[in-house]
C-alpha atoms as a PDB file:
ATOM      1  CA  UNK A   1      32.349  26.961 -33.211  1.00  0.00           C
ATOM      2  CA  UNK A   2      34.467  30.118 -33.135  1.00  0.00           C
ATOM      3  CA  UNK A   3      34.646  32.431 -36.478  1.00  0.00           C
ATOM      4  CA  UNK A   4      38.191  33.295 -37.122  1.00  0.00           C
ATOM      5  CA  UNK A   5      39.330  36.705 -39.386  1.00  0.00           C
ATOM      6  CA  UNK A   6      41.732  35.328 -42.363  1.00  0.00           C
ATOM      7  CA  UNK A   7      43.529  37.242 -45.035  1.00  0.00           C
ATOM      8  CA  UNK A   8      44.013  35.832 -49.077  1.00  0.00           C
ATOM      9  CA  UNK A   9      46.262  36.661 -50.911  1.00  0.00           C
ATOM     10  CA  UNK A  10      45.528  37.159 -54.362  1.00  0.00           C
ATOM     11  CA  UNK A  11      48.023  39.031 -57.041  1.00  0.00           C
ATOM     12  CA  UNK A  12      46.570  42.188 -58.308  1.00  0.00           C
ATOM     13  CA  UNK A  13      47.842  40.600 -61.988  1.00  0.00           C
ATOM     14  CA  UNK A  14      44.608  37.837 -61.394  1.00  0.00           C
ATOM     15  CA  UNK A  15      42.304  40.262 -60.046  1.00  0.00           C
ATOM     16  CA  UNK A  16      42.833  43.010 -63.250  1.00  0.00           C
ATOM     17  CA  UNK A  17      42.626  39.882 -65.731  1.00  0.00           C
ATOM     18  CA  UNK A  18      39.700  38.968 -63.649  1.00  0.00           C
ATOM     19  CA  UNK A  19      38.224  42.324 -64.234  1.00  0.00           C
ATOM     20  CA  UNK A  20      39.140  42.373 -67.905  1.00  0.00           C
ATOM     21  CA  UNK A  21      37.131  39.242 -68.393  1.00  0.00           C
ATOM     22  CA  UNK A  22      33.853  39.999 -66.775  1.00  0.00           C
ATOM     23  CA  UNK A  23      34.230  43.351 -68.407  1.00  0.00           C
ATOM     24  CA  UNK A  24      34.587  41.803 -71.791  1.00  0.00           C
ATOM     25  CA  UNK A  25      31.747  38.780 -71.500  1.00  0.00           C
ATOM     26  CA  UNK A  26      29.161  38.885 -73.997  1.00  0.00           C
ATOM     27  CA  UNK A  27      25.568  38.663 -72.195  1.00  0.00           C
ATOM     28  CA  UNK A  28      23.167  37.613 -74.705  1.00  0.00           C
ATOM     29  CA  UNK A  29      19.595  39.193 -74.731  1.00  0.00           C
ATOM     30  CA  UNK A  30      17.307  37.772 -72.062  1.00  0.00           C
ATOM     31  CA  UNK A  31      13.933  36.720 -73.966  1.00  0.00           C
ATOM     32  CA  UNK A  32      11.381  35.415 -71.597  1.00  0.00           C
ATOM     33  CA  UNK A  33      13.381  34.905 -68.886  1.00  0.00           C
ATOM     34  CA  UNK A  34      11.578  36.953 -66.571  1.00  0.00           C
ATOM     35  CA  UNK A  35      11.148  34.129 -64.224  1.00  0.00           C
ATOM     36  CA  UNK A  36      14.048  32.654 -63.695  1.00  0.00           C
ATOM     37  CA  UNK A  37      12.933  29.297 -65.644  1.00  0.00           C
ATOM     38  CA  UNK A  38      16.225  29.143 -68.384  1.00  0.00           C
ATOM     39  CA  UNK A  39      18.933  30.409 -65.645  1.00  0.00           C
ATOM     40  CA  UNK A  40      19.628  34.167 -64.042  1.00  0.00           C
ATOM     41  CA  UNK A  41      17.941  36.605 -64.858  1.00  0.00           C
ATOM     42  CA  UNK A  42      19.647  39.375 -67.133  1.00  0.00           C
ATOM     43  CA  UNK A  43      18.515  42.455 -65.037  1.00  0.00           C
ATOM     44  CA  UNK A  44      19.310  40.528 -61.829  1.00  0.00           C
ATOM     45  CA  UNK A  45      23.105  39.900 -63.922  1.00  0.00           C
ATOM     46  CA  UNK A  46      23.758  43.015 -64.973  1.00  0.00           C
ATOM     47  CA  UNK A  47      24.241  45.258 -62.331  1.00  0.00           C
ATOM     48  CA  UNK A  48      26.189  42.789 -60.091  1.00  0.00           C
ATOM     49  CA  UNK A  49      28.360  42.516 -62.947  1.00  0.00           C
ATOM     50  CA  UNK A  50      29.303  45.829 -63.106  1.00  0.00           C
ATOM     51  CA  UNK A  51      29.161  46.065 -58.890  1.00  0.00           C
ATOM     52  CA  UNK A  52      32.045  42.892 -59.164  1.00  0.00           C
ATOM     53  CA  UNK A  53      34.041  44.650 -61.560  1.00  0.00           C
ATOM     54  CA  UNK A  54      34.159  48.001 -59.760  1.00  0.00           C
ATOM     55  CA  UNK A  55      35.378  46.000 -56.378  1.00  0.00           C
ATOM     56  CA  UNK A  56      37.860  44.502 -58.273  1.00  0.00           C
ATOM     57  CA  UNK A  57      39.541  47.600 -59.869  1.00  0.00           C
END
């Protein structure tokens, strides 16, 4: 099996409403989640978050 390069095409209108919404989502408090048990983790969330919204803009 060969891996191929391939370009997608996505308007910059999505990607900024993209943005806007993970910019705007309310995260509620994470009480003893530390393990992982009741879904992710809020300071595993966080940060990638705010990493996916930077590579967007």
């Amino acid at each position: 099996m060969n891996i191929e390069p391939f370009i997608i095409n996505i308007d910059q209108a999505q990607l900024d409403d993209l943005a806007s919404r993970l910019k705007n989502a309310r995260i509620v408090p994470d009480f003893g989640n530390s393990n992982w048990e009741y879904g992710t983790n809020t300071a595993y969330l966080l940060p990638r978050r705010q990493q996916r919204i930077q590579s967007l803009l």
